[in-house]
N, C-alpha and C. Protein backbone atom coordinates (compact mmCIF):
# COMPACT_ATOMS: atom_id res chain seq x y z
N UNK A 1 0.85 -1.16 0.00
CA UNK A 1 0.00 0.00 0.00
C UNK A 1 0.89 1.22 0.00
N UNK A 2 0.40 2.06 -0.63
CA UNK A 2 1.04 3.31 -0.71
C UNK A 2 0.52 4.49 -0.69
N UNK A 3 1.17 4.87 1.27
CA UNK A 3 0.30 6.03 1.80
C UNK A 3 0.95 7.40 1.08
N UNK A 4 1.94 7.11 0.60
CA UNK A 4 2.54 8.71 0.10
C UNK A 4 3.77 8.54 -0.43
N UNK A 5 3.82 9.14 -1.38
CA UNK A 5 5.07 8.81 -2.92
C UNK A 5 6.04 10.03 -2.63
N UNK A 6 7.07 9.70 -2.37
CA UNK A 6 8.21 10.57 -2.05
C UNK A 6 9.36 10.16 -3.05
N UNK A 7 10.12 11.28 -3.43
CA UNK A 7 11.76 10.89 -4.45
C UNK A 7 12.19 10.13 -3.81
N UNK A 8 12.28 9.94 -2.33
CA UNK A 8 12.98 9.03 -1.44
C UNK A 8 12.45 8.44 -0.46
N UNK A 9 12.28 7.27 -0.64
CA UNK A 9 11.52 6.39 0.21
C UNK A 9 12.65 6.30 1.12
N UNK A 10 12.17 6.79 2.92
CA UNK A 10 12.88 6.82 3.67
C UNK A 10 12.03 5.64 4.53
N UNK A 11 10.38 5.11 4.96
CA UNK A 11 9.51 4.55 5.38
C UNK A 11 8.29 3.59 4.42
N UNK A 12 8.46 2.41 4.73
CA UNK A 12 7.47 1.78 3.87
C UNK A 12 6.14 1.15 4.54
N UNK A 13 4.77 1.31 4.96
CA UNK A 13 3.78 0.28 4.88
C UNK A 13 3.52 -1.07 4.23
N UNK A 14 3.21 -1.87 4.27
CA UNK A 14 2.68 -3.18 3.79
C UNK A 14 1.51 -3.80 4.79
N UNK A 15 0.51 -4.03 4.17
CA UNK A 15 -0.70 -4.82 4.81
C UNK A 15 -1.16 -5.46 3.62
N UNK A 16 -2.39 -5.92 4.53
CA UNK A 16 -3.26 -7.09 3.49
C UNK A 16 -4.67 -7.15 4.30
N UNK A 17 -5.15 -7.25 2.97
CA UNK A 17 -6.67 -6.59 2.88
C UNK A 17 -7.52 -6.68 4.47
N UNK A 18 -7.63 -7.76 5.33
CA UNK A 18 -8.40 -7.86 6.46
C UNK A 18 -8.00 -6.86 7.32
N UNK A 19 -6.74 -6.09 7.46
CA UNK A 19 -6.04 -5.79 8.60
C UNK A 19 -5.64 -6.00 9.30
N UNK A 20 -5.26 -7.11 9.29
CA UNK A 20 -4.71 -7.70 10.86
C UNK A 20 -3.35 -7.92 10.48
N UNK A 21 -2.64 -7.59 9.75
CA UNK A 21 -1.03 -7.89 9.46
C UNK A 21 -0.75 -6.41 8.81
N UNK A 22 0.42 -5.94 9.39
CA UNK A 22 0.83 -5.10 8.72
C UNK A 22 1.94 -4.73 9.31
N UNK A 23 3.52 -4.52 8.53
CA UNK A 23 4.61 -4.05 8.03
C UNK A 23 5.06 -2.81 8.22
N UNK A 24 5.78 -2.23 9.19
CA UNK A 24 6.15 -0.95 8.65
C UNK A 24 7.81 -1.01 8.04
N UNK A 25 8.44 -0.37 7.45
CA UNK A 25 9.72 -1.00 7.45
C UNK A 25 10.51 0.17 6.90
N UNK A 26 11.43 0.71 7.61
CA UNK A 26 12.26 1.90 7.69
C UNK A 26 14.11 1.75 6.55
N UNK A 27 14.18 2.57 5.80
CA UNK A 27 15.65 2.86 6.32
C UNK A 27 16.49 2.47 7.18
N UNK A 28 16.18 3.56 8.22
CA UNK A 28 17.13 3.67 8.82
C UNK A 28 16.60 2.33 10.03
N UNK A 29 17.67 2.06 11.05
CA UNK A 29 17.08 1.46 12.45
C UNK A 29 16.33 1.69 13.68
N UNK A 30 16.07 3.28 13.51
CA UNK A 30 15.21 4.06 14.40
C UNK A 30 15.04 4.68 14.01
N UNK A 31 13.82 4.92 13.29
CA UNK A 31 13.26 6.20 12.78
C UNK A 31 12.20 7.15 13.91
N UNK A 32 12.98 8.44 13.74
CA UNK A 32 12.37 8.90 14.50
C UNK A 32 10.49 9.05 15.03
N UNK A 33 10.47 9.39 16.23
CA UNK A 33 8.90 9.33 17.06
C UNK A 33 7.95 9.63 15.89
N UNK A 34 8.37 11.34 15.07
CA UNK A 34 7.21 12.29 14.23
C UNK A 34 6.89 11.22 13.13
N UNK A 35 8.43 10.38 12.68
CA UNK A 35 8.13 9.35 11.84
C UNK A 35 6.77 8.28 12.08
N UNK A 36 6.94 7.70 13.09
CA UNK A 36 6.39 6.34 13.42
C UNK A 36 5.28 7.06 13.80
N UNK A 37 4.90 8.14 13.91
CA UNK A 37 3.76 8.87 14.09
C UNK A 37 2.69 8.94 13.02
N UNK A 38 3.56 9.60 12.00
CA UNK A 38 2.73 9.83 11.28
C UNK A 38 2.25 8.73 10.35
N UNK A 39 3.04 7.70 10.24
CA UNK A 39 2.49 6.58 9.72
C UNK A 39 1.77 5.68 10.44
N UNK A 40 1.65 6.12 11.86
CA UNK A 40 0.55 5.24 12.20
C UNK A 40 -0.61 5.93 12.38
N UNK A 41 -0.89 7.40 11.99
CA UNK A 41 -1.45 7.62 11.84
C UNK A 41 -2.36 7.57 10.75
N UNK A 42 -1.56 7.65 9.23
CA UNK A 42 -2.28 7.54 8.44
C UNK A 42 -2.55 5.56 8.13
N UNK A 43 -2.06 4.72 8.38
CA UNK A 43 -2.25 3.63 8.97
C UNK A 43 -3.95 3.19 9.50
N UNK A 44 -3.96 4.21 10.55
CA UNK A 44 -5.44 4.19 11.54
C UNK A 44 -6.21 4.74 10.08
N UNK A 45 -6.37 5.79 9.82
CA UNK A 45 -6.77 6.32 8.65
C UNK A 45 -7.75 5.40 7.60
N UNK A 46 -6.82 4.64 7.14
CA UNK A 46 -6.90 3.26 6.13
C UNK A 46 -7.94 2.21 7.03
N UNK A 47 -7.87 2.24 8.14
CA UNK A 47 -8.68 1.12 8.65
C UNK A 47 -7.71 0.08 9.59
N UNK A 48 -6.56 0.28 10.18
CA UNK A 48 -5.81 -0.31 10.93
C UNK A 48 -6.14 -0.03 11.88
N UNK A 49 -6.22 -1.26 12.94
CA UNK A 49 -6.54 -0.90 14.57
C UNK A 49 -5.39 -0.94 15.18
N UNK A 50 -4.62 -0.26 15.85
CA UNK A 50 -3.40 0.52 16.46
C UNK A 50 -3.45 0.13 17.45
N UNK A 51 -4.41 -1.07 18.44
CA UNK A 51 -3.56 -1.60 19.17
C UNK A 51 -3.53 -2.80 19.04
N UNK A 52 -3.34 -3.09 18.09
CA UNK A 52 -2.85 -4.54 17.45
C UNK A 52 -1.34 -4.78 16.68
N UNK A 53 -0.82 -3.07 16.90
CA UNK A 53 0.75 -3.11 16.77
C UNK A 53 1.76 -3.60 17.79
N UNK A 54 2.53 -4.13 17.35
CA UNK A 54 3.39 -4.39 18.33
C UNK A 54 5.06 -4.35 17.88
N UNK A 55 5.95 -3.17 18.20
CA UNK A 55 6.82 -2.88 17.93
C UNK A 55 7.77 -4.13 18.10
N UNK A 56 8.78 -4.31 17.02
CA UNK A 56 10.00 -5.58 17.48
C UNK A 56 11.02 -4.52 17.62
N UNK A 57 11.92 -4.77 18.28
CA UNK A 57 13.45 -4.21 18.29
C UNK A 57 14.34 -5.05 17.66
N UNK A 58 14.85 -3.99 16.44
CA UNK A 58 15.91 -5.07 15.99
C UNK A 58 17.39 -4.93 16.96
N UNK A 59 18.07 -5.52 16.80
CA UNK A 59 19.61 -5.66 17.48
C UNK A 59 20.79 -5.13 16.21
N UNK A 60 21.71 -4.10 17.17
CA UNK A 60 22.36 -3.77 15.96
C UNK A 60 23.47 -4.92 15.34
């Protein structure tokens, strides 16, 4: 899915159609708060229920 077309994809979404799975997947290894913000905002937007996220930590 594609919430917003930028020259540079710095943040990506991926889901599938029911909502219950969905992908965020960064650049960088911590993208900042305003980041993870605003894509879960527009996320909720689309029809995602936001507390069915659950952040992983990757290890550097």
């Amino acid at each position: 899915m594609a919430l917003r077309r930028a020259s540079i994809l710095l943040v990506v979404a991926a889901g599938e159609p029911s909502g219950r799975y969905l992908w965020l997947m960064s650049r960088t290894a911590n993208p900042s708060d305003a980041v993870k913000a605003t894509i879960m905002t527009r996320t909720a937007a689309i029809g995602y229920d936001l507390a069915l996220v659950r952040e992983t930590r990757h290890l550097p």
